[in-house]
C-alpha atoms as a PDB file:
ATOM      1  CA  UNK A   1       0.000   0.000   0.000  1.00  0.00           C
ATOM      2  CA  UNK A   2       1.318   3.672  -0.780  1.00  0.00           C
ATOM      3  CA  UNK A   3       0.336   6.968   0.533  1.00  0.00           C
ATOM      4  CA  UNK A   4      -0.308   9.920  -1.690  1.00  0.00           C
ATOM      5  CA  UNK A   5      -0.430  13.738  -1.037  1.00  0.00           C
ATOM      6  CA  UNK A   6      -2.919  15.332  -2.989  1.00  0.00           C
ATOM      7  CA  UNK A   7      -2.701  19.419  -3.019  1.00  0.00           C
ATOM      8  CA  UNK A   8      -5.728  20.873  -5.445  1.00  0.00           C
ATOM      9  CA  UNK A   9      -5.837  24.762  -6.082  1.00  0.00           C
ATOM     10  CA  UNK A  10      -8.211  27.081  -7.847  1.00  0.00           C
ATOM     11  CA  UNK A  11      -7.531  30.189  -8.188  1.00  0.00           C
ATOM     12  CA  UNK A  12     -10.527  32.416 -10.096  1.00  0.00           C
ATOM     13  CA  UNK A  13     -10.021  36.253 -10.888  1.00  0.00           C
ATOM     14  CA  UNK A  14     -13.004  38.529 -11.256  1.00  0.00           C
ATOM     15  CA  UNK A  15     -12.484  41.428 -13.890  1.00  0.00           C
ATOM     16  CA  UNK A  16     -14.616  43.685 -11.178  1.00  0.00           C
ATOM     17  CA  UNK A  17     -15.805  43.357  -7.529  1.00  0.00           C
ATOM     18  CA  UNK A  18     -17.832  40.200  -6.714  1.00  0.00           C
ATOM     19  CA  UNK A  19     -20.405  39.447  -3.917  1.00  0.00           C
ATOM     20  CA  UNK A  20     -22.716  36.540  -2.518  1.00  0.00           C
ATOM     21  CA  UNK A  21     -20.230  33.971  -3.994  1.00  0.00           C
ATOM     22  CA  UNK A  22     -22.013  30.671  -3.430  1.00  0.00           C
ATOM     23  CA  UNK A  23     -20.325  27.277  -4.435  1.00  0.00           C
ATOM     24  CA  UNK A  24     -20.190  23.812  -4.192  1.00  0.00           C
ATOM     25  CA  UNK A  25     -17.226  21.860  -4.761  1.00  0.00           C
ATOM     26  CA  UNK A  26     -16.599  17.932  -4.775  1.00  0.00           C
ATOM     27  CA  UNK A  27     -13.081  17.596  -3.924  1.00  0.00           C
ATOM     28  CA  UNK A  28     -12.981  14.962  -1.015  1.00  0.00           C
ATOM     29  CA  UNK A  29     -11.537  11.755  -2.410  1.00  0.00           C
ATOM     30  CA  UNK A  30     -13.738   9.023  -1.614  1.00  0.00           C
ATOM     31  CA  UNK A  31     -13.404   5.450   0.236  1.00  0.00           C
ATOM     32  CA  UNK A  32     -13.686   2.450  -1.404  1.00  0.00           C
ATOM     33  CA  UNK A  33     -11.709  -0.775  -1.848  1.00  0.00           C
ATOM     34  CA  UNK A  34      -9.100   0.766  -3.903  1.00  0.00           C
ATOM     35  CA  UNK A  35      -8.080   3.814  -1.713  1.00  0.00           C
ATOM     36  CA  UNK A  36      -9.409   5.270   1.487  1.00  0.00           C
ATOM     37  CA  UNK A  37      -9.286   8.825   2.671  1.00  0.00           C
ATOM     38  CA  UNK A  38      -6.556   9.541   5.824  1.00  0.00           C
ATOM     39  CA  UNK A  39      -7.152  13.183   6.007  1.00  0.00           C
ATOM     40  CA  UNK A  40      -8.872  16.195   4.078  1.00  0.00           C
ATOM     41  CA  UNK A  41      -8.662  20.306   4.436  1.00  0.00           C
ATOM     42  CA  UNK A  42     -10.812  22.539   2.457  1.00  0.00           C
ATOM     43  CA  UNK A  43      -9.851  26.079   2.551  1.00  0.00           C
ATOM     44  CA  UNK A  44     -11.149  29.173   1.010  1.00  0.00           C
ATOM     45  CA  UNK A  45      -9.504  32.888   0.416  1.00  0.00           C
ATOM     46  CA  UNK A  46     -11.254  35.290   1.650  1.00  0.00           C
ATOM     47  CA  UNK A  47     -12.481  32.700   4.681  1.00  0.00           C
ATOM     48  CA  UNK A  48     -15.805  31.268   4.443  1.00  0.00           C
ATOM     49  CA  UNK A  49     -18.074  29.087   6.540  1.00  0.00           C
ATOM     50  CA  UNK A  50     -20.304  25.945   5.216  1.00  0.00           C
ATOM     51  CA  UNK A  51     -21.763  22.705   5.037  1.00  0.00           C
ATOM     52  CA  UNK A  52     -21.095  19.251   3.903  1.00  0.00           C
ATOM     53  CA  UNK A  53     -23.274  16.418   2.924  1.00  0.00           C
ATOM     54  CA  UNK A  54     -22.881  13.069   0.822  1.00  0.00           C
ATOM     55  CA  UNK A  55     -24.606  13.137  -2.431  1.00  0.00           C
ATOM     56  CA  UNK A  56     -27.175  10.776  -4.012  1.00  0.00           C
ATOM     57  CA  UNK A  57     -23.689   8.840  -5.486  1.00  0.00           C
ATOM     58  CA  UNK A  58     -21.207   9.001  -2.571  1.00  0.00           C
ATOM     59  CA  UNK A  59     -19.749  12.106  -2.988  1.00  0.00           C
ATOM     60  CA  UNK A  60     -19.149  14.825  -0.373  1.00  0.00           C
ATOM     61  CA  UNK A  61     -20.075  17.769  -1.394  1.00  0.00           C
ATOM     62  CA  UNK A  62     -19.002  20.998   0.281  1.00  0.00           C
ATOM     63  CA  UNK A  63     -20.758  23.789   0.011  1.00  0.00           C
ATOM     64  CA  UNK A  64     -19.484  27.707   1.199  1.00  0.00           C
ATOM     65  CA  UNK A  65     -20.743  31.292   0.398  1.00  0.00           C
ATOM     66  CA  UNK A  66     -18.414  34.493   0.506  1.00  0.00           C
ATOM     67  CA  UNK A  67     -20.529  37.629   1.122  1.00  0.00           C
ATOM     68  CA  UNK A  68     -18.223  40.001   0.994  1.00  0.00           C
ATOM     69  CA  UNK A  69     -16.817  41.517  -1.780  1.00  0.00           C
ATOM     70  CA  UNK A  70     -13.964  40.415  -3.577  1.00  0.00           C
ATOM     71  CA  UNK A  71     -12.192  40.538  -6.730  1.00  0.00           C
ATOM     72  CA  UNK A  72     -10.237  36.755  -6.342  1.00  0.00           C
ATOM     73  CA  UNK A  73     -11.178  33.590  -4.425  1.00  0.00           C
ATOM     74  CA  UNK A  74      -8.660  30.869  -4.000  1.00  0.00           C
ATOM     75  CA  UNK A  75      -9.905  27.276  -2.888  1.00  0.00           C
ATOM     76  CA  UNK A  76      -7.496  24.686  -1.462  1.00  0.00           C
ATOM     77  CA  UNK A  77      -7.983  21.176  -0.907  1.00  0.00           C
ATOM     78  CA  UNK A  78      -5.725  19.344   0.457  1.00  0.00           C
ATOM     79  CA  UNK A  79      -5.994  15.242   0.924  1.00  0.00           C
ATOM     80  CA  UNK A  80      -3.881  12.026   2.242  1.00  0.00           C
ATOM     81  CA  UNK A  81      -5.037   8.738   0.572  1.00  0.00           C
ATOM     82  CA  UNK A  82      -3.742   5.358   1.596  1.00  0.00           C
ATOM     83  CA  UNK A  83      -4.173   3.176  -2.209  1.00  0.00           C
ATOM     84  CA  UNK A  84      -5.032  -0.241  -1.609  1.00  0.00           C
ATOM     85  CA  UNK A  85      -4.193  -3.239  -3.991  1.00  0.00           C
ATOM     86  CA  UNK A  86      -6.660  -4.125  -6.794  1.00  0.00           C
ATOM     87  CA  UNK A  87      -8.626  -6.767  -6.331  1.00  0.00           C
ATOM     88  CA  UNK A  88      -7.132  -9.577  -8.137  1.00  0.00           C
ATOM     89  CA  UNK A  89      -8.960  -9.883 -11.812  1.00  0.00           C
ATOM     90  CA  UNK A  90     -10.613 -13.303 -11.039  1.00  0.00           C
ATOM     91  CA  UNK A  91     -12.398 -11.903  -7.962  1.00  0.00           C
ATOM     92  CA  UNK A  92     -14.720 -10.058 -10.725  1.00  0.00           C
ATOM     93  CA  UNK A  93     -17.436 -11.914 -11.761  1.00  0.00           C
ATOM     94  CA  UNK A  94     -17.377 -13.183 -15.404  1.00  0.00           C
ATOM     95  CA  UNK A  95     -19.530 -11.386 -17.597  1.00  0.00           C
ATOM     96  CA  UNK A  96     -21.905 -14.294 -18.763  1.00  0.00           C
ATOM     97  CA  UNK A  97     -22.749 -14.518 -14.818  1.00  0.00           C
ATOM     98  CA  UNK A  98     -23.803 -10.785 -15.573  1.00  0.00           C
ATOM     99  CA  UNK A  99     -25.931 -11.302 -18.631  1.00  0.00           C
ATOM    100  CA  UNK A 100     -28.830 -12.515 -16.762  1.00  0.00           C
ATOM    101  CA  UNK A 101     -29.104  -9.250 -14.499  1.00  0.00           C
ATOM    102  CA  UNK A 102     -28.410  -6.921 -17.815  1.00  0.00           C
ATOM    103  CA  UNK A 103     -31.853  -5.324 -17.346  1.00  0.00           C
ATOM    104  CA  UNK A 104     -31.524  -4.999 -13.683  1.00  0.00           C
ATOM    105  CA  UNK A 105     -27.953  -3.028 -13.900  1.00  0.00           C
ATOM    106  CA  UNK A 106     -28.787  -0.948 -16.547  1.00  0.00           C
ATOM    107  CA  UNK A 107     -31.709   0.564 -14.548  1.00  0.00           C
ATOM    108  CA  UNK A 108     -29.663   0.700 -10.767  1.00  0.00           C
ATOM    109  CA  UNK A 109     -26.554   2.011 -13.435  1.00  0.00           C
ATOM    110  CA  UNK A 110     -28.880   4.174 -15.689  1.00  0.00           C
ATOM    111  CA  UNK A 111     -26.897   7.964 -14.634  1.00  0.00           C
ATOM    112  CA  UNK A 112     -23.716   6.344 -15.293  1.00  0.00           C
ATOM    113  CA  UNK A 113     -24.658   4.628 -18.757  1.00  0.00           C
ATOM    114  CA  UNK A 114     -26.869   7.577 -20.413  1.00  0.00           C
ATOM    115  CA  UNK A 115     -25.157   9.703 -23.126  1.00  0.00           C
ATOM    116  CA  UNK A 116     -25.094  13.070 -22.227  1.00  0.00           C
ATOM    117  CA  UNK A 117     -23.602  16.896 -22.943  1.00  0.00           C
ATOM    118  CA  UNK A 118     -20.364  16.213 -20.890  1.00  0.00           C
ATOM    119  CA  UNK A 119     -20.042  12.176 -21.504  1.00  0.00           C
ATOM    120  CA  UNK A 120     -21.209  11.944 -25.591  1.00  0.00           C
ATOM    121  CA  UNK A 121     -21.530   7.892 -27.003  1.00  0.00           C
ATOM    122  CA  UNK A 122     -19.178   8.409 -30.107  1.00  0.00           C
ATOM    123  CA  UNK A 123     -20.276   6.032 -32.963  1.00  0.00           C
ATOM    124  CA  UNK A 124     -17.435   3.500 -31.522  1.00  0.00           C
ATOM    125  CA  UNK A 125     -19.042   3.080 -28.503  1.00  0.00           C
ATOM    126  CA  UNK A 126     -22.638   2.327 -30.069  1.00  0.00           C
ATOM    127  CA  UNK A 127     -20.619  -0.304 -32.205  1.00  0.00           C
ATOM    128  CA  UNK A 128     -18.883  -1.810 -28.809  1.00  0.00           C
ATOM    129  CA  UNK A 129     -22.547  -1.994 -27.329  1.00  0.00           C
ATOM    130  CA  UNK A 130     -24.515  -3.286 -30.198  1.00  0.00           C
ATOM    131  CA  UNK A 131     -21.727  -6.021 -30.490  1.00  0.00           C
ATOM    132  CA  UNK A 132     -22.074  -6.812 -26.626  1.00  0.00           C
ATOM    133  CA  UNK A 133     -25.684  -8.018 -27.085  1.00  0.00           C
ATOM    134  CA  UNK A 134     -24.761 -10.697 -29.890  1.00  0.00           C
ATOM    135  CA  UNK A 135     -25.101 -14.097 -28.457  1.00  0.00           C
ATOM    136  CA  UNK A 136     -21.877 -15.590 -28.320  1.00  0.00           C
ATOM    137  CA  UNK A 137     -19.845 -18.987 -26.884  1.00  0.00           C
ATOM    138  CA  UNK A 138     -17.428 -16.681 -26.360  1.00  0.00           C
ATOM    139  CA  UNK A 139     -17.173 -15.206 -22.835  1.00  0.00           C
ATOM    140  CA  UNK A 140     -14.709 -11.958 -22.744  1.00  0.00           C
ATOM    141  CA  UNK A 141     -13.780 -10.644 -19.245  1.00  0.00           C
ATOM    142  CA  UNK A 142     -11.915  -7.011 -19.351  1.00  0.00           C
ATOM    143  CA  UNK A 143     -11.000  -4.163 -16.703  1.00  0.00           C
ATOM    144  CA  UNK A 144     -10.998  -1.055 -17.856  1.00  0.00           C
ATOM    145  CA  UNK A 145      -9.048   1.843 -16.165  1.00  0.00           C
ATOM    146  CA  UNK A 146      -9.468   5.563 -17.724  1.00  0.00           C
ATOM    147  CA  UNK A 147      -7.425   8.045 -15.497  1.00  0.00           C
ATOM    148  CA  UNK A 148      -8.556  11.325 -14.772  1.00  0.00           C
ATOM    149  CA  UNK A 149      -7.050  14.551 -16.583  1.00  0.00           C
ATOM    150  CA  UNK A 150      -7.375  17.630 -15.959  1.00  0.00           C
ATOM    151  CA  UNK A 151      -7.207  20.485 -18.736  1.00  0.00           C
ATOM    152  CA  UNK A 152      -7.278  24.180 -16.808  1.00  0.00           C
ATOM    153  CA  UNK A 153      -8.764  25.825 -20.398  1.00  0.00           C
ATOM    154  CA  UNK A 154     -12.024  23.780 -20.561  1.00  0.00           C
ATOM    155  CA  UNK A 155     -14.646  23.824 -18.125  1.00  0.00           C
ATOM    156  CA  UNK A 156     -18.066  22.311 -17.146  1.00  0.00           C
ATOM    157  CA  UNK A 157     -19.988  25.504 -18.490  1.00  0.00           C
ATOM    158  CA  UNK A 158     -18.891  24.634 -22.505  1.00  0.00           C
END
């Protein structure tokens, strides 16, 4: 097992004064079998107060409102995870055993599998899924790991 620092910044400057700042940030890194959260710090310049709560998915969500005016607002989170080893690939069950709850998971999984603005089905991925759903002897078992980037010039607003 390893232990990881994790500093994340945001800095945003305001081309004139701003007030009654409210935002909500999901920054926490979250437990699970692969890593678990030691320690977290949120911080916000100028100071601000707020709440936190776990969302429908897991997630804590932080949420903090600056009322007085300002022109810049920094926000700092700082984490220590402890990574944990992956499950071995034959713990995972094999995806014939799945094929009879395919219904079932794509309901409980439906947020996660819809197309949408931010997560677009390219015409590969229809051709991946269509080819899923042919009957075959042929039982394929795969992991798939996509890691996170992060681009500072594109945003959630596009």
């Amino acid at each position: 097992m390893s232990r990881v620092s994790i500093l994340h910044v945001t800095d945003f400057e305001y081309d004139g004064v701003v007030s009654e700042s409210h935002n909500e940030v999901r920054l926490r890194p979250r437990d699970d079998a692969r890593q678990s959260c030691l320690s977290f710090r949120l911080s916000t310049r100028p100071a601000s107060g707020g709440s936190v709560h776990q969302d429908y998915f897991g997630n804590w969500v932080h949420r903090f409102n600056i009322l007085a005016p300002h022109r810049t607002l920094r926000i700092e989170a700082a984490s220590v995870v402890m990574l944990h080893p992956a499950p071995p690939v034959g713990e995972l069950s094999p995806l014939h055993e799945l094929d009879g709850r395919r219904q079932e998971l794509a309901e409980e999984f439906f947020e996660f599998l819809a197309p949408s603005h931010y997560v677009p089905h390219p015409p590969a991925l229809g051709e991946l899924i269509a080819f899923s759903f042919q009957p075959s002897a042929l039982s394929l078992q795969f992991l798939c790991y996509f890691p996170v980037g992060f681009d500072r010039w594109l945003t959630a607003d596009g």
